[in-house]
N, C-alpha and C. Protein backbone atom coordinates (compact mmCIF):
# COMPACT_ATOMS: atom_id res chain seq x y z
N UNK A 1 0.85 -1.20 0.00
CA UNK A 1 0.00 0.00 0.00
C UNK A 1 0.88 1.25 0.00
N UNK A 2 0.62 2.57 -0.95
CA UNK A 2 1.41 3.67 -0.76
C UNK A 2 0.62 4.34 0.10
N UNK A 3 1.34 4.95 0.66
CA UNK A 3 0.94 6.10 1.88
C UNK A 3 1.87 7.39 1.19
N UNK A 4 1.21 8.74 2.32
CA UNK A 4 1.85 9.79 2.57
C UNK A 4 1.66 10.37 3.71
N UNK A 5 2.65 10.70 4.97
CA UNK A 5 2.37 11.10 5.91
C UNK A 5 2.12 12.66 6.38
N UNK A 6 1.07 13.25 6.56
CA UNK A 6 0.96 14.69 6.79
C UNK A 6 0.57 15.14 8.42
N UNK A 7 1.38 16.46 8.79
CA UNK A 7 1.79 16.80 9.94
C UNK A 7 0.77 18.20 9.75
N UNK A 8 -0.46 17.96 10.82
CA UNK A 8 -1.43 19.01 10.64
C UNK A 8 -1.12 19.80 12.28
N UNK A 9 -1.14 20.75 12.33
CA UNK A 9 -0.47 21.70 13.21
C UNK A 9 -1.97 22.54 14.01
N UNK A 10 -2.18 22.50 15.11
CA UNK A 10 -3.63 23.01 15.83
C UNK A 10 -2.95 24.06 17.18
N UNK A 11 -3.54 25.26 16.89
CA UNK A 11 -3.01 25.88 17.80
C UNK A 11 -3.85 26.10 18.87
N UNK A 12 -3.50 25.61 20.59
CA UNK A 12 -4.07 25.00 21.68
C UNK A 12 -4.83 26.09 22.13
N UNK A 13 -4.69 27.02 22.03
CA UNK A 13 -5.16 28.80 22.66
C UNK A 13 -5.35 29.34 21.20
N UNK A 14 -5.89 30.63 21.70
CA UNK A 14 -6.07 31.56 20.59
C UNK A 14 -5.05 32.86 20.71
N UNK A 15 -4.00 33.03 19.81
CA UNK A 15 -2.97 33.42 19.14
C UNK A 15 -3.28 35.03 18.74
N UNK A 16 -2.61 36.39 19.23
CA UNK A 16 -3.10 37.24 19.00
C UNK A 16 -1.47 37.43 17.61
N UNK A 17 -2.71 38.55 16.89
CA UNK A 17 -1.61 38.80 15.73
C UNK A 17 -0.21 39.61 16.08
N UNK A 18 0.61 39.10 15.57
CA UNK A 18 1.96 39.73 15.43
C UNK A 18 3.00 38.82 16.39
N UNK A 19 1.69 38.06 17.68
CA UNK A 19 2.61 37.50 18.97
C UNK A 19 3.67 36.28 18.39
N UNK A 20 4.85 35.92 19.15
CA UNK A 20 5.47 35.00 18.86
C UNK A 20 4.74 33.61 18.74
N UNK A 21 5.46 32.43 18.39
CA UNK A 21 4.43 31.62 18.73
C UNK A 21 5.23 30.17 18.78
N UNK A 22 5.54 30.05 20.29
CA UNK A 22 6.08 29.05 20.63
C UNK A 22 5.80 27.68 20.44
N UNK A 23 6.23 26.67 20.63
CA UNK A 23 5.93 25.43 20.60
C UNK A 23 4.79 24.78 21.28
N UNK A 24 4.78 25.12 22.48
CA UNK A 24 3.68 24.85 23.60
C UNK A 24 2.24 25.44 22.77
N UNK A 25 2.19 26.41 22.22
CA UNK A 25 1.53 26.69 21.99
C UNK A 25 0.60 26.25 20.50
N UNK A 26 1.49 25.14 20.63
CA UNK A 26 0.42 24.17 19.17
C UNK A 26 0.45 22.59 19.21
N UNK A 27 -0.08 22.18 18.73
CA UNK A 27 -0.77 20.21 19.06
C UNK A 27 -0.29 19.96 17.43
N UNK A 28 0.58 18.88 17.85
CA UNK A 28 0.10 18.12 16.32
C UNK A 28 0.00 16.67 15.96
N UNK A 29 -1.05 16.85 15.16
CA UNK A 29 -1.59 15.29 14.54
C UNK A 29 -1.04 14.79 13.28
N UNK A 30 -0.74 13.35 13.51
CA UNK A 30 -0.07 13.33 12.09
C UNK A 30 -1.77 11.88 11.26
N UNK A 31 -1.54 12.58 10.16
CA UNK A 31 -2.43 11.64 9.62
C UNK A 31 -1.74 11.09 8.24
N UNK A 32 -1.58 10.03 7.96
CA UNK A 32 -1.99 9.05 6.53
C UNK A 32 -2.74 8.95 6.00
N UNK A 33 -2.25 9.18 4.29
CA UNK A 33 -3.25 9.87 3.13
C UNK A 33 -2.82 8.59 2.57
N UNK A 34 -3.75 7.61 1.83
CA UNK A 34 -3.34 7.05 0.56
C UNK A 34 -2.94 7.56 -0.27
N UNK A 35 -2.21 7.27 -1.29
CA UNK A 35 -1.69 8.02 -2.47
C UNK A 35 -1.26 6.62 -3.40
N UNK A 36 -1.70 7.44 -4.85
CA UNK A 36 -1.62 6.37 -5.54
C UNK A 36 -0.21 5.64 -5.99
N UNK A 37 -0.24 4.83 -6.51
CA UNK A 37 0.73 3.48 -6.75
C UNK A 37 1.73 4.36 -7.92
N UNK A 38 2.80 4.15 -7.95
CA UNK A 38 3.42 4.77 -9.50
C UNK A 38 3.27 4.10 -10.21
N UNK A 39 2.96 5.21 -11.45
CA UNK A 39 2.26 4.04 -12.86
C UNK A 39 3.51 3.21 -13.36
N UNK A 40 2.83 2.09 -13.93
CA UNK A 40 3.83 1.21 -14.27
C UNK A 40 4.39 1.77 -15.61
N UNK A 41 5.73 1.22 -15.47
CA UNK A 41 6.48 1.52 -16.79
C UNK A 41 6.79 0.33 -17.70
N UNK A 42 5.84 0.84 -18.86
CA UNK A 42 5.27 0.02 -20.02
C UNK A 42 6.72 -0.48 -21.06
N UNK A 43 7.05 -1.62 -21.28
CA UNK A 43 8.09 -2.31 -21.94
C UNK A 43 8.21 -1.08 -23.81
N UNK A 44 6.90 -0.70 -24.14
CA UNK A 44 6.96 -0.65 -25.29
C UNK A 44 7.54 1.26 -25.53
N UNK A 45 7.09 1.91 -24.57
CA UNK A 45 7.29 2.88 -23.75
C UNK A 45 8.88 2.96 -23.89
N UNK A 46 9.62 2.28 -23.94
CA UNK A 46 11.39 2.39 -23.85
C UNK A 46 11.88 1.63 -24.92
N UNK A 47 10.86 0.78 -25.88
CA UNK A 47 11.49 0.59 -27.40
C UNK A 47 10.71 0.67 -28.20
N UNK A 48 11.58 1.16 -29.40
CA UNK A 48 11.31 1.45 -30.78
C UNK A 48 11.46 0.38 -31.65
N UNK A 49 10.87 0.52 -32.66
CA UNK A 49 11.00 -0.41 -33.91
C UNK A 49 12.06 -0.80 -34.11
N UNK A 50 13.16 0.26 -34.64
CA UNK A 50 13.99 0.28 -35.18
C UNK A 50 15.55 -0.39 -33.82
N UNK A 51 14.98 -0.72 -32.54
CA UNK A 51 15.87 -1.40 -31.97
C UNK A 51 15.63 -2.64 -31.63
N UNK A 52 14.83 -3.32 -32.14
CA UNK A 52 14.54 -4.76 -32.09
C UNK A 52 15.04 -5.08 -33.33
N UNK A 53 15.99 -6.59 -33.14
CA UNK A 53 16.91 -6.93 -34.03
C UNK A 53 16.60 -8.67 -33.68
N UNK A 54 16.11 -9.28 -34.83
CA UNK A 54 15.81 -10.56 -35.11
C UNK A 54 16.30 -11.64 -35.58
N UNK A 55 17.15 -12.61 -34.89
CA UNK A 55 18.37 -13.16 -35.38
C UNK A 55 18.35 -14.55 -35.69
N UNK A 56 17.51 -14.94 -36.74
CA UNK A 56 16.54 -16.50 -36.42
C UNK A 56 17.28 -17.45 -36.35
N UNK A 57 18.80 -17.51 -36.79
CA UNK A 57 20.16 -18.35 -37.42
C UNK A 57 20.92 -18.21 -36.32
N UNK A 58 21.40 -16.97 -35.97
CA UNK A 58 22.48 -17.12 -35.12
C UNK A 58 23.57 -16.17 -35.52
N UNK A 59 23.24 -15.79 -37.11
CA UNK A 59 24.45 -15.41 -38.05
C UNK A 59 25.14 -13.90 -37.42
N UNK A 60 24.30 -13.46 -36.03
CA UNK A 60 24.61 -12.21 -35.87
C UNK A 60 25.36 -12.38 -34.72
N UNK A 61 24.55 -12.84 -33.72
CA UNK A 61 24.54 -12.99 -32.60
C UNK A 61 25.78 -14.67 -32.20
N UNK A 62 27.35 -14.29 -32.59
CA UNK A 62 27.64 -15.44 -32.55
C UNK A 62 28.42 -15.95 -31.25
N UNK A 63 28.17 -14.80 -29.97
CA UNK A 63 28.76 -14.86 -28.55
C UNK A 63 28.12 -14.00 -28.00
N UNK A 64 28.61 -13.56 -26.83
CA UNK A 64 27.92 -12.82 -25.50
C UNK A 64 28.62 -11.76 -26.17
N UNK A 65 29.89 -11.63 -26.95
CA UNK A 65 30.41 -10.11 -27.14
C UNK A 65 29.97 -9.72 -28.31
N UNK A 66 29.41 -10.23 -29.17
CA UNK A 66 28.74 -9.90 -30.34
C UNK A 66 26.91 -9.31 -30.17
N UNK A 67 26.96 -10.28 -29.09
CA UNK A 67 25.42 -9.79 -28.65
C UNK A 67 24.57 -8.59 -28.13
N UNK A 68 26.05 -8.16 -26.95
CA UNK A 68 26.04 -7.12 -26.62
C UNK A 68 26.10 -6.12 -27.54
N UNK A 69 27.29 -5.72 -28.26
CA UNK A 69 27.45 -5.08 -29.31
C UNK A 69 26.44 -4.77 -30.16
N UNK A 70 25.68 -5.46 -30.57
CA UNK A 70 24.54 -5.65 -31.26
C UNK A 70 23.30 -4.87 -30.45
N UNK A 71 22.99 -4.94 -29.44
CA UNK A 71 22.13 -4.59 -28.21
C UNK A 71 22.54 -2.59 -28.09
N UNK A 72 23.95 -2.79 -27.87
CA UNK A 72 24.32 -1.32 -27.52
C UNK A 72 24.46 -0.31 -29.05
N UNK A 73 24.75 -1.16 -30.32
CA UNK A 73 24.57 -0.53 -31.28
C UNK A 73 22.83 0.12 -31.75
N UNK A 74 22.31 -0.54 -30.84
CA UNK A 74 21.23 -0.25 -31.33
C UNK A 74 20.48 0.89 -30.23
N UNK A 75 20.77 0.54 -28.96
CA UNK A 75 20.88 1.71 -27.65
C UNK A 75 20.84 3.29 -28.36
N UNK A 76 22.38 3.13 -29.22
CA UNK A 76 22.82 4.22 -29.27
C UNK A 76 21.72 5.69 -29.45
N UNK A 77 21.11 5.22 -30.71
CA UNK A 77 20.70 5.81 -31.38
C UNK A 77 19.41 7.18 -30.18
N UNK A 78 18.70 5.60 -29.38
CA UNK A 78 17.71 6.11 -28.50
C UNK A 78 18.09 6.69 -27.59
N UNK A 79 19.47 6.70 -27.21
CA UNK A 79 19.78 7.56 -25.91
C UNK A 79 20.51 9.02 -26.62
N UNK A 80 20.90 8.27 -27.57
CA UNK A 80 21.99 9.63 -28.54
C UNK A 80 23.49 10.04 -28.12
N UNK A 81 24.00 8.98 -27.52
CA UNK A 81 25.76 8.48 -27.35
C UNK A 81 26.37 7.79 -28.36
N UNK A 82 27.28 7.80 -28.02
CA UNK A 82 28.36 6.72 -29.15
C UNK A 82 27.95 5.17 -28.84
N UNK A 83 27.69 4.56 -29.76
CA UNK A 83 27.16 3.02 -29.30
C UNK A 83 28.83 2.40 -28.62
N UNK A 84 29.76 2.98 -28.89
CA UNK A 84 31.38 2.38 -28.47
C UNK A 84 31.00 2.89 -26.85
N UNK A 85 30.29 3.87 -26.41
CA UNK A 85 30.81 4.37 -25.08
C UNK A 85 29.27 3.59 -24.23
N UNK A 86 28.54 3.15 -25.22
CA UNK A 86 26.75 2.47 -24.80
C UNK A 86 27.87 1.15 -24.58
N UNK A 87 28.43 0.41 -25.47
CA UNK A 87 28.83 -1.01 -25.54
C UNK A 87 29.73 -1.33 -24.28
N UNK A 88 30.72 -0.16 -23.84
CA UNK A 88 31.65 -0.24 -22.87
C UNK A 88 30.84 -0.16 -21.70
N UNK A 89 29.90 0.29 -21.21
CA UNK A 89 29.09 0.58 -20.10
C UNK A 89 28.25 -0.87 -20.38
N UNK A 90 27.87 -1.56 -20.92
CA UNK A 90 27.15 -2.64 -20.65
C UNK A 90 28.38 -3.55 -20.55
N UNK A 91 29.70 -3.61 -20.92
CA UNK A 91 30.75 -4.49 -21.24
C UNK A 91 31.26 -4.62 -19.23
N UNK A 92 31.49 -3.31 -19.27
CA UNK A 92 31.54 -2.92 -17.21
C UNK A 92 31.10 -3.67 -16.93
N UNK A 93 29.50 -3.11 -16.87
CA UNK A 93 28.51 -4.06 -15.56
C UNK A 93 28.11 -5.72 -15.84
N UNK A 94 28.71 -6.16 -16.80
CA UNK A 94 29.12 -7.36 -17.11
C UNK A 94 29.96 -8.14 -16.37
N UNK A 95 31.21 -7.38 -16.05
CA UNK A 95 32.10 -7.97 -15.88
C UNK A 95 31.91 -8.02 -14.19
N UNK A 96 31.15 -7.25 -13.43
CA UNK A 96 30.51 -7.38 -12.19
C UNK A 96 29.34 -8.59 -11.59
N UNK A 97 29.27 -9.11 -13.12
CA UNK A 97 28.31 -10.38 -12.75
C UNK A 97 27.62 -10.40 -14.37
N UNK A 98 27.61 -11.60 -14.39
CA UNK A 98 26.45 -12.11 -15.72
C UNK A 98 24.96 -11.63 -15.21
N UNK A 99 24.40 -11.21 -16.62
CA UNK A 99 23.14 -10.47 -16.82
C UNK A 99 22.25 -11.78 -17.05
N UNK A 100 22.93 -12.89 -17.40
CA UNK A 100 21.72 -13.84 -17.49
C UNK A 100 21.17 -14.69 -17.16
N UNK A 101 19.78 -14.33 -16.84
CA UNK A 101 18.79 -14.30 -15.60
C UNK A 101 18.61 -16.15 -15.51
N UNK A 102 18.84 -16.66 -17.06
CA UNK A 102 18.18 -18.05 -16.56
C UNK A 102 17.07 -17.85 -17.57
N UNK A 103 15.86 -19.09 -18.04
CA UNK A 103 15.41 -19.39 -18.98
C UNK A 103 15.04 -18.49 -20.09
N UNK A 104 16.82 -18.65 -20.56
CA UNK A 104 17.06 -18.13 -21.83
C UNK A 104 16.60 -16.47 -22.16
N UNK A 105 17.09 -16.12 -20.58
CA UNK A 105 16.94 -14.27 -20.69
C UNK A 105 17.70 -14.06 -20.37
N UNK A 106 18.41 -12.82 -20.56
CA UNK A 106 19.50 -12.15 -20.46
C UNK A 106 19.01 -10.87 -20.74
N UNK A 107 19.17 -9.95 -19.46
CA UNK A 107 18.78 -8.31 -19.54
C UNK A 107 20.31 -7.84 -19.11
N UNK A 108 21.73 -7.31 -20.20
CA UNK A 108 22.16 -6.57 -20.29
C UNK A 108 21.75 -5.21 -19.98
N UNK A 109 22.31 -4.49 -18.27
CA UNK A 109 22.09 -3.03 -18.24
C UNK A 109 23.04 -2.15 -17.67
N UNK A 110 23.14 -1.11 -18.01
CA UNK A 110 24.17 -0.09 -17.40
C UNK A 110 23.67 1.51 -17.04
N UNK A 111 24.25 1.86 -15.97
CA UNK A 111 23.61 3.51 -16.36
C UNK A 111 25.15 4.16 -17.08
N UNK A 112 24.44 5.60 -17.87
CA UNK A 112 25.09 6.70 -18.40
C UNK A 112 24.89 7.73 -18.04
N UNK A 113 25.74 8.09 -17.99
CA UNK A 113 25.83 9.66 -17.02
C UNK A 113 24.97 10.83 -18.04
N UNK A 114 25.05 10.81 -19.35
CA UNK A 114 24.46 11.25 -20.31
C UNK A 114 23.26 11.12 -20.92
N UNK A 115 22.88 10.00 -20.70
CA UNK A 115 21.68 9.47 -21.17
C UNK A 115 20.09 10.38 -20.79
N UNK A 116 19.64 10.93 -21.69
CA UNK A 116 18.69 11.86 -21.12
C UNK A 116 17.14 11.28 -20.62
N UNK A 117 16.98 9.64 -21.28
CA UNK A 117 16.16 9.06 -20.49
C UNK A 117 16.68 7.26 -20.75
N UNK A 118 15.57 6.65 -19.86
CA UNK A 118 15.77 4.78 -20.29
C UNK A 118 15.67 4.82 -21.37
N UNK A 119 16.05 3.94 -22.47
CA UNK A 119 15.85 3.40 -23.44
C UNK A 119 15.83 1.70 -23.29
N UNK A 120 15.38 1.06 -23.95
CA UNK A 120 15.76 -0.36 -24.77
C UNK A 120 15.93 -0.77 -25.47
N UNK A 121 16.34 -1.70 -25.55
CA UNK A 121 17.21 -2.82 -27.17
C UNK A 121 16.62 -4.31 -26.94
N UNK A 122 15.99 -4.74 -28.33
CA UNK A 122 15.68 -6.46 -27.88
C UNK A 122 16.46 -6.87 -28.89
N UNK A 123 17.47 -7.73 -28.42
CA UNK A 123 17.83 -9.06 -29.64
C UNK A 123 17.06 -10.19 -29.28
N UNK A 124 16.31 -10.99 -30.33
CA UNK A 124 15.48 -12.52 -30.04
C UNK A 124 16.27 -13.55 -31.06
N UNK A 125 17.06 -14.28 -30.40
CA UNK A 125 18.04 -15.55 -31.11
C UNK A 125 17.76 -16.59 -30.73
N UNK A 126 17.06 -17.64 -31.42
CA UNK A 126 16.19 -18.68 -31.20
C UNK A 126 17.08 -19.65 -31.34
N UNK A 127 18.60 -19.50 -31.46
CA UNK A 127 19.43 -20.56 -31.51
C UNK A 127 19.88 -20.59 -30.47
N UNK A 128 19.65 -19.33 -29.68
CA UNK A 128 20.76 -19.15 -28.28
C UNK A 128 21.82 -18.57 -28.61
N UNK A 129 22.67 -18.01 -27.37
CA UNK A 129 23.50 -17.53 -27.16
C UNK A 129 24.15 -17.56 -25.64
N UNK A 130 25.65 -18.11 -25.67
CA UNK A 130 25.98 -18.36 -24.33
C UNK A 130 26.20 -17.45 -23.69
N UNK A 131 26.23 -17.06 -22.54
CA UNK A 131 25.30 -16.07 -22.23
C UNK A 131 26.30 -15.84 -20.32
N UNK A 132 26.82 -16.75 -20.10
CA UNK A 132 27.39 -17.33 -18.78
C UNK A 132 26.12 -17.42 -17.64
N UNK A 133 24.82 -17.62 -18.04
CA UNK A 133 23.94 -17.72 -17.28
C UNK A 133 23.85 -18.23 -16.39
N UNK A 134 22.71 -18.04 -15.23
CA UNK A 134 22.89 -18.85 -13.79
C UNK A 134 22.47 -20.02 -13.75
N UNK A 135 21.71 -20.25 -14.94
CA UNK A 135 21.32 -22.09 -14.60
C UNK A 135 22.61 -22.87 -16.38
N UNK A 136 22.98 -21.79 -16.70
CA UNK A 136 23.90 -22.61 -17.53
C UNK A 136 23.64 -22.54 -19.17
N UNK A 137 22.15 -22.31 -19.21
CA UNK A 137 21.78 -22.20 -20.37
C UNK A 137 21.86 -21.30 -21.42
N UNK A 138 21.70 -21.19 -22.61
CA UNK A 138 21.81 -19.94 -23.54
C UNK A 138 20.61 -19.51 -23.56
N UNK A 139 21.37 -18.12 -23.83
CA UNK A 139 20.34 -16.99 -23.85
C UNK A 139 19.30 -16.45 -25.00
N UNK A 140 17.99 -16.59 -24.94
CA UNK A 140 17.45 -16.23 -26.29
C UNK A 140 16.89 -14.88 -26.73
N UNK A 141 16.46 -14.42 -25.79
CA UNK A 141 15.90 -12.89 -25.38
C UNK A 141 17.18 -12.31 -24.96
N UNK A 142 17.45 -11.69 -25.22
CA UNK A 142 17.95 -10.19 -24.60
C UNK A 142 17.63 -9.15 -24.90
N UNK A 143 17.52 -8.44 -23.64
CA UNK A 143 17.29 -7.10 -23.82
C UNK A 143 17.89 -6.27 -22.98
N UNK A 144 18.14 -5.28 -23.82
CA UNK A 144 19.42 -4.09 -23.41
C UNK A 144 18.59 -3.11 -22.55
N UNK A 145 18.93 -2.47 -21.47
CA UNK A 145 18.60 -1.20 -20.71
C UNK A 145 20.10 -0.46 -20.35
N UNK A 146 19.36 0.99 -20.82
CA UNK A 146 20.62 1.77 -20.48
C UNK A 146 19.47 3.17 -19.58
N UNK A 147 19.99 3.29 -18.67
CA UNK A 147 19.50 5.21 -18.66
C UNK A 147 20.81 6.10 -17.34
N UNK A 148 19.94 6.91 -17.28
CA UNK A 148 20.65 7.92 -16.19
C UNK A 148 21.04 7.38 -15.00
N UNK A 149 21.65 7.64 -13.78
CA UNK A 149 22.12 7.35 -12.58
C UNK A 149 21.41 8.09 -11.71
N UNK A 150 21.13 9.37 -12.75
CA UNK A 150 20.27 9.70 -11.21
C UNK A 150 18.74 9.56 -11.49
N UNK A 151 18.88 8.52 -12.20
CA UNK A 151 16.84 7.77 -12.29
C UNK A 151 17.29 6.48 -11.67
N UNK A 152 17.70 6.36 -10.61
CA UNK A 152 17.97 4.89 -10.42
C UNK A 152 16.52 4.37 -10.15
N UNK A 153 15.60 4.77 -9.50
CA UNK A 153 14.60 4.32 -9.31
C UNK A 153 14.18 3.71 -10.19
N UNK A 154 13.89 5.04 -11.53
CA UNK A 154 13.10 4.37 -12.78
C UNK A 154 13.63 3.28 -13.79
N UNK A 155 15.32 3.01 -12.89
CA UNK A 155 15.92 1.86 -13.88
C UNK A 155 15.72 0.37 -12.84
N UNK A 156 15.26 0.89 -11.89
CA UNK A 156 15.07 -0.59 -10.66
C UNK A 156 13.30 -0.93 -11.18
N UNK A 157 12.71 0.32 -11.56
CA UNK A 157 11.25 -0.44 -12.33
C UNK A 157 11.21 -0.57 -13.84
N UNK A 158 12.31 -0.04 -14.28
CA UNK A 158 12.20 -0.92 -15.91
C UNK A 158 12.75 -2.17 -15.39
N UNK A 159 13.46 -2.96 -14.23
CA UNK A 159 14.29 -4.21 -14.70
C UNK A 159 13.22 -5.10 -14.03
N UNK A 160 12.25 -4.11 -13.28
CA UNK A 160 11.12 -5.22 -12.67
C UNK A 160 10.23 -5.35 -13.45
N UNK A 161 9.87 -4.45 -14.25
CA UNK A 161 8.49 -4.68 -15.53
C UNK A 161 9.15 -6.21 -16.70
N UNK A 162 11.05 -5.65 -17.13
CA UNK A 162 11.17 -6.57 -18.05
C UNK A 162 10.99 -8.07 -16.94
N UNK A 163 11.30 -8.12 -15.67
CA UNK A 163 11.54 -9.25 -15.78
C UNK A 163 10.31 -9.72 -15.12
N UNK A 164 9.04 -9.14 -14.79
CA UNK A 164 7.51 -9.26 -14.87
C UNK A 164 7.20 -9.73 -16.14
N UNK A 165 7.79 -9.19 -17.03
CA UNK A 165 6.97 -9.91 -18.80
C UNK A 165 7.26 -10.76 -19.07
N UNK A 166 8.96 -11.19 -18.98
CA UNK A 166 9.66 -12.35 -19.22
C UNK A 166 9.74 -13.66 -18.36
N UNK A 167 9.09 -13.57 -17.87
CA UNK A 167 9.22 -14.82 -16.10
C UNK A 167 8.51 -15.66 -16.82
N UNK A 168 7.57 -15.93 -17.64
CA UNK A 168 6.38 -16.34 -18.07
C UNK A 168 7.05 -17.12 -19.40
N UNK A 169 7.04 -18.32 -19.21
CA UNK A 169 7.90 -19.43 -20.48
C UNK A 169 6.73 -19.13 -21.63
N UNK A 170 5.13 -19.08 -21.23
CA UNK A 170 4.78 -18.59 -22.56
C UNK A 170 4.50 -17.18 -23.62
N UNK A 171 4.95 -16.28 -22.61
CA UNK A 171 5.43 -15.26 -23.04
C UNK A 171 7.04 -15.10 -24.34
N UNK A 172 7.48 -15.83 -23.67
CA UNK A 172 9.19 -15.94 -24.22
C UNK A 172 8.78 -16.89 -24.76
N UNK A 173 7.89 -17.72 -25.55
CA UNK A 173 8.04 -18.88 -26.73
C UNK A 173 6.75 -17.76 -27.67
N UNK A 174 6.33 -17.16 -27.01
CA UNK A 174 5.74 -16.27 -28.22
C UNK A 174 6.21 -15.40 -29.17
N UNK A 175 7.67 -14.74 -28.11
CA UNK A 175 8.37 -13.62 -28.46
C UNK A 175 9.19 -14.77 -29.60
N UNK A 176 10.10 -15.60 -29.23
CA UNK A 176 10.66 -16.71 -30.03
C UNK A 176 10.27 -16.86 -31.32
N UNK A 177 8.85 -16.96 -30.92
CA UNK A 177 8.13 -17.39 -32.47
C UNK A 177 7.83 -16.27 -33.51
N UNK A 178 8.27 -14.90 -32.69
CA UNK A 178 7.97 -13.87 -33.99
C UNK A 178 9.64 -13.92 -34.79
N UNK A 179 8.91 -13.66 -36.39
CA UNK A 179 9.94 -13.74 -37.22
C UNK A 179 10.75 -12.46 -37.55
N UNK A 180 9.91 -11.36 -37.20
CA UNK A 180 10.08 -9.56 -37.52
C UNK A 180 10.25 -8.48 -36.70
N UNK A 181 10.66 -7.81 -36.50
CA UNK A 181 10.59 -6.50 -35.82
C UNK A 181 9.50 -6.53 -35.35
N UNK A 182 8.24 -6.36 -36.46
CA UNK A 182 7.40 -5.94 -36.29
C UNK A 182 6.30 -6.61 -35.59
N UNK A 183 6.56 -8.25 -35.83
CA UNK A 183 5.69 -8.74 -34.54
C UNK A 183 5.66 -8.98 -33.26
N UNK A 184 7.05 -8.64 -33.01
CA UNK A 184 7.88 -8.61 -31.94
C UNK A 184 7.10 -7.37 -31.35
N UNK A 185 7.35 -5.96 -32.15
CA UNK A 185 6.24 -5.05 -31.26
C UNK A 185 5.15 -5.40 -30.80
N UNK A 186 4.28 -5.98 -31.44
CA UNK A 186 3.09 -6.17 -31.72
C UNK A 186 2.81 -7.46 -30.49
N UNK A 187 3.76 -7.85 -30.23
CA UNK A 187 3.67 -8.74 -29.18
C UNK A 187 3.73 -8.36 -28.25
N UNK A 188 4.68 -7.40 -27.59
CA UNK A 188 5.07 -6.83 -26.45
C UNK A 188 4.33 -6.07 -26.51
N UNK A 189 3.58 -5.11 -27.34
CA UNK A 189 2.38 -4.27 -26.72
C UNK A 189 1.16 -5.45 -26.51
N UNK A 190 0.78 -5.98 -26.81
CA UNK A 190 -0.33 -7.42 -26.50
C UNK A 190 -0.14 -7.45 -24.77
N UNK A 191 1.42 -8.19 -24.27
CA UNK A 191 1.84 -8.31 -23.46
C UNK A 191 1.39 -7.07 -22.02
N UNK A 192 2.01 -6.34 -22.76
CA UNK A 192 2.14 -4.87 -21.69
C UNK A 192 0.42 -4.55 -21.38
N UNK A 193 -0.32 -4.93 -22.17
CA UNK A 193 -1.77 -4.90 -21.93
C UNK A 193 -2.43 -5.66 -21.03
N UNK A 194 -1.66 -7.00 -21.15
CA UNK A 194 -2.34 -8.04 -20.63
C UNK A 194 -1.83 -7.85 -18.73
N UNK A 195 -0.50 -7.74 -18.66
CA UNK A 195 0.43 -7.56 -17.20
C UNK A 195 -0.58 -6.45 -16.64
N UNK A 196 -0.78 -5.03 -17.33
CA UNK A 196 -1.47 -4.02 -17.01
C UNK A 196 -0.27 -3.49 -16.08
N UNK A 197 -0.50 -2.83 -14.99
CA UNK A 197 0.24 -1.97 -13.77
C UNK A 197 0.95 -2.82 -12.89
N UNK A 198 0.53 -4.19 -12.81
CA UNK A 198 1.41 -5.23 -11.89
C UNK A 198 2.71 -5.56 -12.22
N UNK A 199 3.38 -4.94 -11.41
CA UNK A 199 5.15 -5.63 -11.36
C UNK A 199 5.59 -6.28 -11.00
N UNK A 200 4.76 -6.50 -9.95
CA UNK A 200 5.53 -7.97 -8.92
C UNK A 200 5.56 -9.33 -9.37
């Protein structure tokens, strides 16, 4: 439940104008306001067409360093950095731990000091990609997040929305099964409809 706590101030006597007005001389109640939930942040909301990249063979995507590359080349554009200085910032927080989550996801993310908001990147490689994942397996989904440092918040609820959409094996054999960019959107907005505001 969100709350907000407000400090309502009652003055115990009656207060002539101009007089000082000490402490003693006021009560206070604190009351709790509901307040609403922060809206969820929608997967489709942080990608574009033009950064979903569809790799049905493999022919692109032929390691974890090609993958990335691929992921941050495509970053670039949406944040508006050098994809070399997008690729090195996901290459970092890499090397602090593998991004991949386990059945065949992998969410590559980094912040940029530059970055004027989140963006995303999907590669979908239905052959896999090794990935150094935690249960061992290759990775088929990935998806890139990059934004600011000082949105950490809004980058701790993009990594809970992606990994709210993706938890779901028939979600990720749907995404699998698109052949295009374009159904790939068309999926993930389906998706983002269906989840609605729930992140957890």
């Amino acid at each position: 439940m969100y709350s907000s706590r407000v400090v309502i101030f009652r003055a115990s006597a009656p207060i002539r104008a101009n007089a000082p007005i000490r402490p003693t001389h006021l009560s206070a109640t604190f009351v709790v306001l509901p307040s609403a939930p922060p809206t969820a942040m929608l997967i489709i909301e942080l990608l574009s067409l033009d950064r979903i990249v569809v790799d049905p063979d493999g022919t692109q995507a032929k390691d974890k360093s090609s993958a990335i590359h691929i992921l941050a080349d495509s970053l670039a554009s949406g944040v508006g950095q050098p994809a070399e200085l997008v690729e090195e910032a996901l290459q970092l927080r890499e090397e602090l731990g593998s991004t991949g989550v386990g059945g065949g996801v992998a969410i590559p993310h980094a912040y940029l000091a530059d970055a004027p908001t989140h963006q995303l990147s999907l590669l979908i490689v239905p052959t896999g990609v090794e990935f150094d994942s935690i249960d061992g397996e290759p990775s088929r989904i990935l998806m890139g997040l990059v934004g600011p440092k000082s949105a950490a918040a809004a980058h701790l609820r993009a990594l809970a929305r992606i990994s709210r959409l993706l938890r779901d094996e028939g979600r990720r054999d749907q995404l699998m099964a698109c052949t295009t960019p374009e159904l790939v959107y068309d999926c993930l907005e389906r998706m983002d409809a269906e989840i609605g505001g729930d992140d957890r």
